[in-house]
Protein backbone atom coordinates (compact mmCIF):
# COMPACT_ATOMS: atom_id res chain seq x y z
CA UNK A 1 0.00 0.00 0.00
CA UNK A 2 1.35 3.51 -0.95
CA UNK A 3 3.08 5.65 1.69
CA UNK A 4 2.86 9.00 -0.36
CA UNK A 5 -0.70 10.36 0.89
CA UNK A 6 -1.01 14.02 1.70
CA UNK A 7 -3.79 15.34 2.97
CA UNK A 8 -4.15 19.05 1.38
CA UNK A 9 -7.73 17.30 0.59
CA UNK A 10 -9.28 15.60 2.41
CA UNK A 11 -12.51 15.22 1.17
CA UNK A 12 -13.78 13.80 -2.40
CA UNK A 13 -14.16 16.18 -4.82
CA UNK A 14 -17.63 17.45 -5.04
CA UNK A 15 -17.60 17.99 -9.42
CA UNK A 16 -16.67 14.54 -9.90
CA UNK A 17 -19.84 12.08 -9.99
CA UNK A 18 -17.50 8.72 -9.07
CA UNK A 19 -18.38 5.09 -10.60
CA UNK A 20 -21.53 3.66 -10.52
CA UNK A 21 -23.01 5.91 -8.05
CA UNK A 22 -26.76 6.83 -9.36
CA UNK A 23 -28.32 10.40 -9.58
CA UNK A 24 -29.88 9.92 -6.30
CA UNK A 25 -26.78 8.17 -4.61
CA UNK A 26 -24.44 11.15 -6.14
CA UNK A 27 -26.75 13.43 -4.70
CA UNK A 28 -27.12 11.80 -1.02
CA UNK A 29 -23.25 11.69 -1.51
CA UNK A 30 -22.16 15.07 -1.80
CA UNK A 31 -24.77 16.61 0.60
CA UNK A 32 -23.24 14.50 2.78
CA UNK A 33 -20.08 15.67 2.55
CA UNK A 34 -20.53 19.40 2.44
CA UNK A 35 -21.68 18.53 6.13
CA UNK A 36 -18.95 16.93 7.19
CA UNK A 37 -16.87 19.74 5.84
CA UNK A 38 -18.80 21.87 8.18
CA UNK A 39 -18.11 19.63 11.16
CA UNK A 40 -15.11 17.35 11.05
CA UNK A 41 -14.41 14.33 12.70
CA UNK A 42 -11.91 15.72 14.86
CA UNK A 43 -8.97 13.88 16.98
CA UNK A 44 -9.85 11.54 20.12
CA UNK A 45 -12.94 10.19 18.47
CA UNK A 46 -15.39 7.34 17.83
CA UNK A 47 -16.32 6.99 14.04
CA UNK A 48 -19.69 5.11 12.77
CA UNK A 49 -18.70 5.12 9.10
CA UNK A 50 -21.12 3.37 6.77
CA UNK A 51 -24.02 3.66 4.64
CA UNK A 52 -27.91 4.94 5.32
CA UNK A 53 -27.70 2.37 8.64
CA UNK A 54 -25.32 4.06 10.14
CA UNK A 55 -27.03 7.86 8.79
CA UNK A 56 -29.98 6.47 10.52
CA UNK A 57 -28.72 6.20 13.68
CA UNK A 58 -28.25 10.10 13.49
CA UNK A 59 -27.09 10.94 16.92
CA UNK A 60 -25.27 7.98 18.53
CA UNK A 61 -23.84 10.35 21.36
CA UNK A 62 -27.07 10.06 22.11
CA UNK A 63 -27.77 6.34 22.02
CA UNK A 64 -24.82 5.88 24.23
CA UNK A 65 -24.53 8.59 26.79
CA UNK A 66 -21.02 9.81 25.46
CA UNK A 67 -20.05 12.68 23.77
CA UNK A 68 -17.03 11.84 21.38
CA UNK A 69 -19.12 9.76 18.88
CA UNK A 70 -19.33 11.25 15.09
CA UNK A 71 -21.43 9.74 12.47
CA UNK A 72 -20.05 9.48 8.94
CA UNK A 73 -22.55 7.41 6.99
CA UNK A 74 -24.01 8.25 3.92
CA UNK A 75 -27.48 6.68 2.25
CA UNK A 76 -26.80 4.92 -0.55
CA UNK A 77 -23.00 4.46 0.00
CA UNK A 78 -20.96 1.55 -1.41
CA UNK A 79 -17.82 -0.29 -0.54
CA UNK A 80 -16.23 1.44 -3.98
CA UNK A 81 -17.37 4.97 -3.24
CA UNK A 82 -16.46 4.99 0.69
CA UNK A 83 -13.23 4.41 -0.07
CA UNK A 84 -13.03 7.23 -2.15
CA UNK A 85 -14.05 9.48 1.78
CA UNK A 86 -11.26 8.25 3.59
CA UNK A 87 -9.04 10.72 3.80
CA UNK A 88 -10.50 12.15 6.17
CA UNK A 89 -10.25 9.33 8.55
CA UNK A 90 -7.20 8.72 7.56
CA UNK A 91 -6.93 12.65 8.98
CA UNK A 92 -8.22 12.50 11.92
CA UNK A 93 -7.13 8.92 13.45
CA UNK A 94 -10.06 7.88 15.60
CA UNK A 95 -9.72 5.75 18.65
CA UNK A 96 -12.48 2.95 16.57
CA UNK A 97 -14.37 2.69 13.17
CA UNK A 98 -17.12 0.95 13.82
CA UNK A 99 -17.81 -0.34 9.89
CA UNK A 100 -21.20 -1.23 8.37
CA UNK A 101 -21.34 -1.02 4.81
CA UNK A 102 -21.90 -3.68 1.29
CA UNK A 103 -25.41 -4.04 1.15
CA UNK A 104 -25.33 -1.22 -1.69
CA UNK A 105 -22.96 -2.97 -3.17
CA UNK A 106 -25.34 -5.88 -4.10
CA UNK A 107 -28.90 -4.08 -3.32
CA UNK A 108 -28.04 -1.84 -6.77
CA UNK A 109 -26.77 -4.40 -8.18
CA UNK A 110 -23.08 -2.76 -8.18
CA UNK A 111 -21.16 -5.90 -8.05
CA UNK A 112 -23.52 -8.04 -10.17
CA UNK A 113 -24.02 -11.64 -9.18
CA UNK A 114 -21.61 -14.34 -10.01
CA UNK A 115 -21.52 -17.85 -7.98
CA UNK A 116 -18.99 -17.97 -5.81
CA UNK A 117 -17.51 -14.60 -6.66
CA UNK A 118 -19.75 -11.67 -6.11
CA UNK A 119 -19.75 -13.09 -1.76
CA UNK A 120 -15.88 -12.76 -2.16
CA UNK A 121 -15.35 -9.57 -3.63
CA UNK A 122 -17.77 -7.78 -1.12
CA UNK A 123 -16.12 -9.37 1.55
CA UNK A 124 -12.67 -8.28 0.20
CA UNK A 125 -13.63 -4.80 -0.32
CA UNK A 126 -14.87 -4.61 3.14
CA UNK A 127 -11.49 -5.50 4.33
CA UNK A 128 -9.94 -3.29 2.25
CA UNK A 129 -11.38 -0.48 3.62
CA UNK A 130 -9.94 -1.68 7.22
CA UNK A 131 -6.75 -2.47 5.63
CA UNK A 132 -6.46 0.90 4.43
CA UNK A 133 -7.79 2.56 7.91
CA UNK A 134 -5.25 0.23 9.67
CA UNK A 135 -2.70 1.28 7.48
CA UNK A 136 -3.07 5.36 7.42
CA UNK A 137 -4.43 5.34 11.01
CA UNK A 138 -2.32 3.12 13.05
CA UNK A 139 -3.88 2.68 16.71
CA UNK A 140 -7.52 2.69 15.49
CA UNK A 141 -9.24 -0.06 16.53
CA UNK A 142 -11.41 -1.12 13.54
CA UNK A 143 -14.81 -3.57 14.30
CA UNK A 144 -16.36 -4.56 11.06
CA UNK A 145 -20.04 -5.56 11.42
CA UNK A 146 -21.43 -8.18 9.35
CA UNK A 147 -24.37 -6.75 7.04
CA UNK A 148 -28.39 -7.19 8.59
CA UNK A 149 -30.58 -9.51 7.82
CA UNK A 150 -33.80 -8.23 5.08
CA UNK A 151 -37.06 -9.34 5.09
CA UNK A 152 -38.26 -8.57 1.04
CA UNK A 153 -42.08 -9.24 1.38
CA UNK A 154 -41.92 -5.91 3.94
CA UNK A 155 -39.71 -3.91 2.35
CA UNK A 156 -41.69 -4.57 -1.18
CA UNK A 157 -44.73 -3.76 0.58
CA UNK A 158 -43.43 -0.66 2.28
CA UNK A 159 -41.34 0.64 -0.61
CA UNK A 160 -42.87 -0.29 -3.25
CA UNK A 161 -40.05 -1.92 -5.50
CA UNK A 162 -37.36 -4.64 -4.91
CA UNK A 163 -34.35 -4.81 -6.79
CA UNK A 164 -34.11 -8.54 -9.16
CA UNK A 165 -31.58 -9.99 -8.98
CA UNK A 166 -31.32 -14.15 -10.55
CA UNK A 167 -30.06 -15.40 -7.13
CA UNK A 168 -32.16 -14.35 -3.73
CA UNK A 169 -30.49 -11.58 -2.28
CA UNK A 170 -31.13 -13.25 1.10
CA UNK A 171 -28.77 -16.05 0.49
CA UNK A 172 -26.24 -13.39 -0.91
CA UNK A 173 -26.03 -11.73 2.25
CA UNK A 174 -25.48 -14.71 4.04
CA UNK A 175 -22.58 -15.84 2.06
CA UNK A 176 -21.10 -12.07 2.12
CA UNK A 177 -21.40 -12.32 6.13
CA UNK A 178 -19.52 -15.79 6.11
CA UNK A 179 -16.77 -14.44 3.74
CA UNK A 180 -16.45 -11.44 6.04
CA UNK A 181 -16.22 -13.70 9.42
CA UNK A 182 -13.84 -16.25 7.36
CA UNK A 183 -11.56 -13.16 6.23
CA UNK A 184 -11.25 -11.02 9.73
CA UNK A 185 -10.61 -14.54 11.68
CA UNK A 186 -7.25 -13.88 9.97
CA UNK A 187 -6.93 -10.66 10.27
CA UNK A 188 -6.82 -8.01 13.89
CA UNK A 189 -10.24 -7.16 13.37
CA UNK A 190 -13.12 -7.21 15.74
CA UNK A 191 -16.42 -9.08 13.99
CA UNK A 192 -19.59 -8.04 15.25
CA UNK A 193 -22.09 -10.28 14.24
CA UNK A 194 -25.15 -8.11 13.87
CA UNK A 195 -26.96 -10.59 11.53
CA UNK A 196 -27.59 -13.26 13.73
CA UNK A 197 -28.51 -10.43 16.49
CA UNK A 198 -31.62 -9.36 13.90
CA UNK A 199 -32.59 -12.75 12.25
CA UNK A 200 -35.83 -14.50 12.84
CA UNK A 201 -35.93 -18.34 12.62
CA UNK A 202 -36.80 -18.11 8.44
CA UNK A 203 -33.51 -16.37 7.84
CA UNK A 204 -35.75 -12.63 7.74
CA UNK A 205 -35.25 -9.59 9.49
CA UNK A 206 -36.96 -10.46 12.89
CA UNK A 207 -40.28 -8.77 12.82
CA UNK A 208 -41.05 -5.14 14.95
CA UNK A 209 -36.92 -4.26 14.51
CA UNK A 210 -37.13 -2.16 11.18
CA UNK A 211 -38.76 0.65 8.71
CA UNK A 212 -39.45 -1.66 6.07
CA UNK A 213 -37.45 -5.16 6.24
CA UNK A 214 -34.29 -3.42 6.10
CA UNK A 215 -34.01 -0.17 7.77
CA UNK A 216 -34.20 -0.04 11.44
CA UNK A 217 -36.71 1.58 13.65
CA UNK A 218 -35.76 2.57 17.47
CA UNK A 219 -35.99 -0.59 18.44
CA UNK A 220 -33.69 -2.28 16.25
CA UNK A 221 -31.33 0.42 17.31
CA UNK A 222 -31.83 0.16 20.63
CA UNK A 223 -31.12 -3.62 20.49
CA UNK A 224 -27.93 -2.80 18.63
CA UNK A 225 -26.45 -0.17 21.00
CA UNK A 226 -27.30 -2.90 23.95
CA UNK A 227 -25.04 -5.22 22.33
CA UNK A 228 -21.91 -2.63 21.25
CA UNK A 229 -22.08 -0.75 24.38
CA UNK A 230 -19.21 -2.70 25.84
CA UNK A 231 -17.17 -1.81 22.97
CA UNK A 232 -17.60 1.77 23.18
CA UNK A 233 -17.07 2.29 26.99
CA UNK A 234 -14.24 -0.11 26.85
C-alpha cells in the first residue's frame, strides 16, 4: 500500500460524480459531505462510518450517553465509493471505526451476481477499507459488522419496488457475512455479528426491529447499542 498520501484534501471532490453511483446516490453523496466539511471528525474520536444504517442512527452520542461519537454514513453508499471518503479518517485517526457497509454494493446491483464470486469480492472490499484505515491510522481499533438480515415481502410492501436480482439476495447476504467472518478470523479485526442479532428463525429480518425489512426503527437500534455498548465504553 502507498506511503505517499497528503492530505491538502481531504474530502472527495464534489464535481466529480465517481463510478456507478446513481443520480440519487451522487446526490445523497455530496450533501453529505458538504456537512462533514462543516463539522469534522476531529482527533480523540469514535467513528460510525457506513451507509444509510449508520445515517440512521443520526445521533449515537445520544444512544450511548457519550459525547465523542461522530457519524459518517451516507445513504446509498458503497464499498467502492467509501473508499473514495477516507481521507478524512485517515486525517483524523479515531480511537475505533465501527464499519457497516456492502449491502449497496449488491442491493443496486453494483457488483452483479456471479456464484462464488460476487460473496468474495464484497467481503474483500470490506477488508480493504480496514486495511487501508489500519494502514493510514495506526492505533484505530477497527470492528467490522457483518451486514443485517432483510425481510423482502416488507420492504416490497413498504417501498414499493425490490431490486431482481437471478439469485435471492437473502442467500447473498449470508454468504457475504460468512466471507467477512472467514476473512477477519485472519486478520486483527473485531467481527460483530449483527446478523444473527436481527434474524428471525426463516432467515428474515426479525419482525417489529425495522422501517421496512431493512431499515431499522428505534428498536432495532436500541437492540444494537445494547449489544456494542461494551465496545464503546471499553
Amino acid at each position: 500500500m502507498p506511503s505517499d498520501i497528503t492530505f491538502d484534501k481531504i474530502y472527495p471532490d464534489s464535481r466529480i460524480k465517481l463510478p456507478k453511483q446513481a443520480e440519487w446516490q451522487f446526490t445523497a453523496y455530496q450533501n453529505r459531505i458538504e456537512e462533514f466539511k462543516k463539522e469534522p471528525i476531529g482527533f480523540n474520536k469514535i467513528v460510525f462510518l457506513g451507509n444509510s444504517i449508520i445515517e440512521g442512527g443520526k445521533d449515537w452520542n445520544e444512544k450511548f450517553g457519550s459525547s465523542n461519537i461522530v457519524n459518517r454514513g451516507i445513504s446509498g453508499d458503497m464499498t467502492s465509493t467509501m473508499i473514495e471518503r477516507l481521507k478524512e479518517i485517515y486525517h483524523y485517526k479515531p480511537l475505533k471505526v465501527f464499519l457497516l457497509i456492502g449491502i449497496n454494493d449488491v442491493f443496486d446491483g453494483v457488483i452483479p451476481y456471479k456464484k462464488n464470486k460476487t460473496a468474495k469480492e464484497v467481503a474483500s472490499n470490506i477488508l480493504k477499507i480496514a486495511d487501508s484505515i489500519k494502514y493510514y491510522s495506526n492505533g484505530t481499533e477497527v470492528f467490522i459488522h457483518t451486514l443485517l438480515p432483510i425481510d423482502k415481502e416488507k420492504f416490497k410492501s413498504e417501498r414499493g419496488f425490490y431490486p431482481k436480482h437471478n439469485y435471492p439476495m437473502e442467500k447473498q447476504i449470508i454468504q457475504i457475512n460468512r466471507n467477512i467472518i472467514r476473512k477477519v478470523k485472519r486478520s486483527e479485526y473485531q467481527i460483530i455479528d449483527i446478523f444473527s442479532l436481527f434474524v428471525d428463525e426463516n432467515g428474515k429480518m426479525t419482525k417489529g426491529l425495522s422501517k421496512d425489512g431493512l431499515h431499522l426503527n428505534e428498536k432495532g437500534y436500541e437492540l444494537w447499542v445494547n449489544h456494542i455498548k461494551e465496545y464503546i465504553i471499553n
